[in-house]
C-alpha atoms as a PDB file:
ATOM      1  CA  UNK A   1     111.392 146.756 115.570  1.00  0.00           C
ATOM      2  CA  UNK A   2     112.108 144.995 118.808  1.00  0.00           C
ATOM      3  CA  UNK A   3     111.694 147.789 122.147  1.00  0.00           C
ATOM      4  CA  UNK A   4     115.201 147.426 123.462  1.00  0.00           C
ATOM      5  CA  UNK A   5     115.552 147.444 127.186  1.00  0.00           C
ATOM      6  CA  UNK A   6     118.152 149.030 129.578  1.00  0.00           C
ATOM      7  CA  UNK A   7     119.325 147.481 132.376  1.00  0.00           C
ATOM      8  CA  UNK A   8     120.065 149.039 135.740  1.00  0.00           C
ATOM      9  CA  UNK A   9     122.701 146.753 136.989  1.00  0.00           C
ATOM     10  CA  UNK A  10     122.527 148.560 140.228  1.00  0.00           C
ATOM     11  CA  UNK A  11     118.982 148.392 140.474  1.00  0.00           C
ATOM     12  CA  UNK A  12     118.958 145.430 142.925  1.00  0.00           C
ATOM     13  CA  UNK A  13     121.214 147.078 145.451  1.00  0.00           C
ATOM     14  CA  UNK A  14     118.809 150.624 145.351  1.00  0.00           C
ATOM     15  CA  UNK A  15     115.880 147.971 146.329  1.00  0.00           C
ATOM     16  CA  UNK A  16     118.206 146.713 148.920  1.00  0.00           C
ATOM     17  CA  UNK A  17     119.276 149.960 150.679  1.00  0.00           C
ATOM     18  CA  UNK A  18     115.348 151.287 150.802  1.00  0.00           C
ATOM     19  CA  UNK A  19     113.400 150.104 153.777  1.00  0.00           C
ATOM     20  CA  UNK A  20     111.777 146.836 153.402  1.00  0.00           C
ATOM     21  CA  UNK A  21     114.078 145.936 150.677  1.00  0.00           C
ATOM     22  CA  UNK A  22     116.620 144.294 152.442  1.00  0.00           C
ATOM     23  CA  UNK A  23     116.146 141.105 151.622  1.00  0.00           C
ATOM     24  CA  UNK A  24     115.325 141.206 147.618  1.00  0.00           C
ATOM     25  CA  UNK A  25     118.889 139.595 147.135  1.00  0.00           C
ATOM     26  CA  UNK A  26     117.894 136.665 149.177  1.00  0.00           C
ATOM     27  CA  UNK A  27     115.049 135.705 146.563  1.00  0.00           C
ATOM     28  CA  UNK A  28     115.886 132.617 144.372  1.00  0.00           C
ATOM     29  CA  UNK A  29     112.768 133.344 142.056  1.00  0.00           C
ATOM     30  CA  UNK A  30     111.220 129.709 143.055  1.00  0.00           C
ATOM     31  CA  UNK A  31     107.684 131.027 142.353  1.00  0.00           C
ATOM     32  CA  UNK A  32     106.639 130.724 145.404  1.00  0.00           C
ATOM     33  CA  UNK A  33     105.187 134.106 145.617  1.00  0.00           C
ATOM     34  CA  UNK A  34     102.777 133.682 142.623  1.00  0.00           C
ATOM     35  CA  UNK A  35     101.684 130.053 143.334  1.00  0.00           C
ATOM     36  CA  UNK A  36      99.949 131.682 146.572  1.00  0.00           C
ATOM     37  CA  UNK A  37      99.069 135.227 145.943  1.00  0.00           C
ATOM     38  CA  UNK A  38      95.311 135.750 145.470  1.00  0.00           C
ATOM     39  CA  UNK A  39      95.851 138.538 143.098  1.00  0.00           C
ATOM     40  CA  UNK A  40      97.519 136.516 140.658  1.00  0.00           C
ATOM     41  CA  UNK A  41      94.734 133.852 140.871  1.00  0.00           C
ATOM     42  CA  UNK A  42      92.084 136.848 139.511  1.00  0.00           C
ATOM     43  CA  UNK A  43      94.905 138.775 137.118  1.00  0.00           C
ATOM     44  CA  UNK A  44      96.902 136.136 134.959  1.00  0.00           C
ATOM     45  CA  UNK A  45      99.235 139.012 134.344  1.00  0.00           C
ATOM     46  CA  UNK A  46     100.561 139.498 137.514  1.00  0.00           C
ATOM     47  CA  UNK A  47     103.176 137.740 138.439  1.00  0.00           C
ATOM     48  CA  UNK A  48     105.467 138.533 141.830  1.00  0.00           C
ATOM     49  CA  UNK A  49     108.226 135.993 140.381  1.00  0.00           C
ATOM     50  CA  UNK A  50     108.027 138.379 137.391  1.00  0.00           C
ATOM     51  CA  UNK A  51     108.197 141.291 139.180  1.00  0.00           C
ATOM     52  CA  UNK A  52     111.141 139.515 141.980  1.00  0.00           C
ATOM     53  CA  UNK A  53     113.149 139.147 137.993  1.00  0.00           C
ATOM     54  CA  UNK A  54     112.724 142.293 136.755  1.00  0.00           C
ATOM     55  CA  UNK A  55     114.277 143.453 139.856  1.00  0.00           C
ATOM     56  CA  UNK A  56     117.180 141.286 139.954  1.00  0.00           C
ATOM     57  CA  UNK A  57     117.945 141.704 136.111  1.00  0.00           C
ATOM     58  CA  UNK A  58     117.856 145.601 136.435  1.00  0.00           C
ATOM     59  CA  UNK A  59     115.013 145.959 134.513  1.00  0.00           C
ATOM     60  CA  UNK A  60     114.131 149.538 136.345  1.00  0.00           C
ATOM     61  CA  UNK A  61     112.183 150.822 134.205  1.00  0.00           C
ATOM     62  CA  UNK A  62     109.540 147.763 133.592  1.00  0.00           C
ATOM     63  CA  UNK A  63     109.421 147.394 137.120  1.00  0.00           C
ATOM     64  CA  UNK A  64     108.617 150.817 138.277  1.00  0.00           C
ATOM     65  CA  UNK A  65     106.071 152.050 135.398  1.00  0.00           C
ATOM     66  CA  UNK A  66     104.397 148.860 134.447  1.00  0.00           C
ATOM     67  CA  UNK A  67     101.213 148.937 136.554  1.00  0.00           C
ATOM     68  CA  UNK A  68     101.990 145.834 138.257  1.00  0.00           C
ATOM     69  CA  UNK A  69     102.918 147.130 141.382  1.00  0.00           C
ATOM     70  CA  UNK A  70      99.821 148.995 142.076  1.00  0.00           C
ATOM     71  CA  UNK A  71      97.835 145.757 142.003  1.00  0.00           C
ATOM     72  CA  UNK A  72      99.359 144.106 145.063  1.00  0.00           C
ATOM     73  CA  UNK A  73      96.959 144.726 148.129  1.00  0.00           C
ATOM     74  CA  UNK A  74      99.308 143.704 150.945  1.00  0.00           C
ATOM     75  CA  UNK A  75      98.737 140.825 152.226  1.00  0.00           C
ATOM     76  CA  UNK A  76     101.355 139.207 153.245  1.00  0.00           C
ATOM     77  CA  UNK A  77     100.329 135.476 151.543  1.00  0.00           C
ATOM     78  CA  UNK A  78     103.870 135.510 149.660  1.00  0.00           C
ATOM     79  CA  UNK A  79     105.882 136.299 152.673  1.00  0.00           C
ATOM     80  CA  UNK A  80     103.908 133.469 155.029  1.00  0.00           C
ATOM     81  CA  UNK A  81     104.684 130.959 151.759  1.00  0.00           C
ATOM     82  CA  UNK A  82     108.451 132.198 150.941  1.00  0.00           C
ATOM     83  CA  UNK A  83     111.176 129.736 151.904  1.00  0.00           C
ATOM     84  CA  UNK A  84     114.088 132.293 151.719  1.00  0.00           C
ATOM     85  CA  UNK A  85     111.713 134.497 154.130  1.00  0.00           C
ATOM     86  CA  UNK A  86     112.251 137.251 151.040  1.00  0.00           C
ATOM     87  CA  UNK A  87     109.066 139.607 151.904  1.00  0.00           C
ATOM     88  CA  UNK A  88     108.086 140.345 148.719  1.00  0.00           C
ATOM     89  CA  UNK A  89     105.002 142.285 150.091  1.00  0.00           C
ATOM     90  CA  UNK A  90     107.327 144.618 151.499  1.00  0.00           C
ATOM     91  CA  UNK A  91     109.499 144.857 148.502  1.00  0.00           C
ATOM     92  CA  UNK A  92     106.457 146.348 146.946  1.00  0.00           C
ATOM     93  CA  UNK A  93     106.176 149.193 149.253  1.00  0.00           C
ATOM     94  CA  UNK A  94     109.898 149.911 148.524  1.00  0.00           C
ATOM     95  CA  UNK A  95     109.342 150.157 144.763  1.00  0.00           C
ATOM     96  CA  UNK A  96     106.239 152.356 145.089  1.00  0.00           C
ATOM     97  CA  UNK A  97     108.287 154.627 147.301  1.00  0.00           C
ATOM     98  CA  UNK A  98     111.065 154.680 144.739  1.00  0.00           C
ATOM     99  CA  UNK A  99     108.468 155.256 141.850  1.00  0.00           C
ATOM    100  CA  UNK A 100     107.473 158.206 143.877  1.00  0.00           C
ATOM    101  CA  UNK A 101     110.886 159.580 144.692  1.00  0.00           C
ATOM    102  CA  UNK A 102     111.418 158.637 140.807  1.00  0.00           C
ATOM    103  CA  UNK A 103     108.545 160.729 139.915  1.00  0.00           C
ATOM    104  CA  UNK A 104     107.229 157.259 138.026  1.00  0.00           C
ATOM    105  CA  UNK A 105     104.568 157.962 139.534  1.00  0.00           C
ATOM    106  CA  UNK A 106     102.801 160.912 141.688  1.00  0.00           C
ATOM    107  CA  UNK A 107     102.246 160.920 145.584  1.00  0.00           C
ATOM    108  CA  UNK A 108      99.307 161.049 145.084  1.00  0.00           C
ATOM    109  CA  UNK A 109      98.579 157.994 143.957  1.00  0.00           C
ATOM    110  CA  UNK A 110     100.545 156.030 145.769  1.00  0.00           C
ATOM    111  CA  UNK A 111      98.585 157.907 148.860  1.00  0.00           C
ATOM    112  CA  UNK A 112      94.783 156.361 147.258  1.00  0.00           C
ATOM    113  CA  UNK A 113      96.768 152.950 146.907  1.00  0.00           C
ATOM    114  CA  UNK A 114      97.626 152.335 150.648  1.00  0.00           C
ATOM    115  CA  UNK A 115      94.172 153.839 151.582  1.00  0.00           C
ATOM    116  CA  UNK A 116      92.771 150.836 149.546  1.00  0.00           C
ATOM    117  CA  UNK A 117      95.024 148.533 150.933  1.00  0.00           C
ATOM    118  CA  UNK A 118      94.150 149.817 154.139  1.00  0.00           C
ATOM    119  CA  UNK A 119      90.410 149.587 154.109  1.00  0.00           C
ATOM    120  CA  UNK A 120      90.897 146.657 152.347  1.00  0.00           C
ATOM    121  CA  UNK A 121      92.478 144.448 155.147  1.00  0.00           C
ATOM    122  CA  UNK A 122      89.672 146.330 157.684  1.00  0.00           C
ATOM    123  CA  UNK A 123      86.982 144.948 155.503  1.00  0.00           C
ATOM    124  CA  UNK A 124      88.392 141.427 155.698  1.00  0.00           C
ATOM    125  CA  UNK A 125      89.348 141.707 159.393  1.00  0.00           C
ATOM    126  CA  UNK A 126      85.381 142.858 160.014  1.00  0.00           C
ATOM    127  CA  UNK A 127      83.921 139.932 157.562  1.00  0.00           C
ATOM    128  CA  UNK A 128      85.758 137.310 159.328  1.00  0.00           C
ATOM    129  CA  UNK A 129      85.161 138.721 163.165  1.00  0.00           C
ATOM    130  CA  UNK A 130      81.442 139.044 161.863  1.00  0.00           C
ATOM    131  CA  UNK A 131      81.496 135.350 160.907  1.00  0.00           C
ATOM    132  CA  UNK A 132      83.350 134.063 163.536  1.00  0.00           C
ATOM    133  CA  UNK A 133      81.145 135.549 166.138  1.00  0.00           C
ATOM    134  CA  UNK A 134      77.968 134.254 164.978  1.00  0.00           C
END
């Protein structure tokens, strides 16, 4: 038997009203997003447009506990490619925030995750002053 999905047709709007997801309406799911992100290039399941659809469909629940979320390491490739200037990096960081407030998912994950994402963009800020310096 088929899993049958709920929609949240007011999903869309609680994305819009949390900080950095103002502009998730503006998104016209051109793909964009994926076509660029480096993540998706090393994970064929992840998929921003996917994620950008789930939204707009009110698929809450796939959105906020698939693991898909987690993967994105800010940044920032989609929103430098987007045409409709959507920030989909930042639309991320509203969903984890709701999955938190949600209890989707605990703090303290969501904590580990942006210490990643932070030493992640140090790491690639010190690689590239290292090899620029030489």
């Amino acid at each position: 038997m088929a899993k049958e999905t709920v929609l949240d047709l007011n999903f869309k709007n609680t994305v819009a009203a949390q900080p950095g997801g103002e502009r998730v309406l503006d998104c016209f799911l051109c793909g964009t997003c994926t076509a660029g992100c480096p993540i998706s290039e090393l994970d064929a399941d992840y998929n921003p447009r996917k994620i950008m659809r789930q939204i707009l469909l009110g698929m809450k629940s796939e959105t906020l506990s698939g693991g898909e979320l987690w993967k994105c390491y800010q940044c920032h490739t989609c929103v430098a490619h987007c045409p409709q200037d959507v920030r989909f990096a930042d639309i991320v960081r509203a969903l984890r925030e709701i999955a938190v407030q949600e209890g989707v998912c605990n703090e303290k994950l969501a904590e580990e995750i942006e210490k990643l994402d932070v030493q992640a963009r140090k790491a690639r800020l010190e690689k590239v002053s290292g090899l620029l310096n030489k």
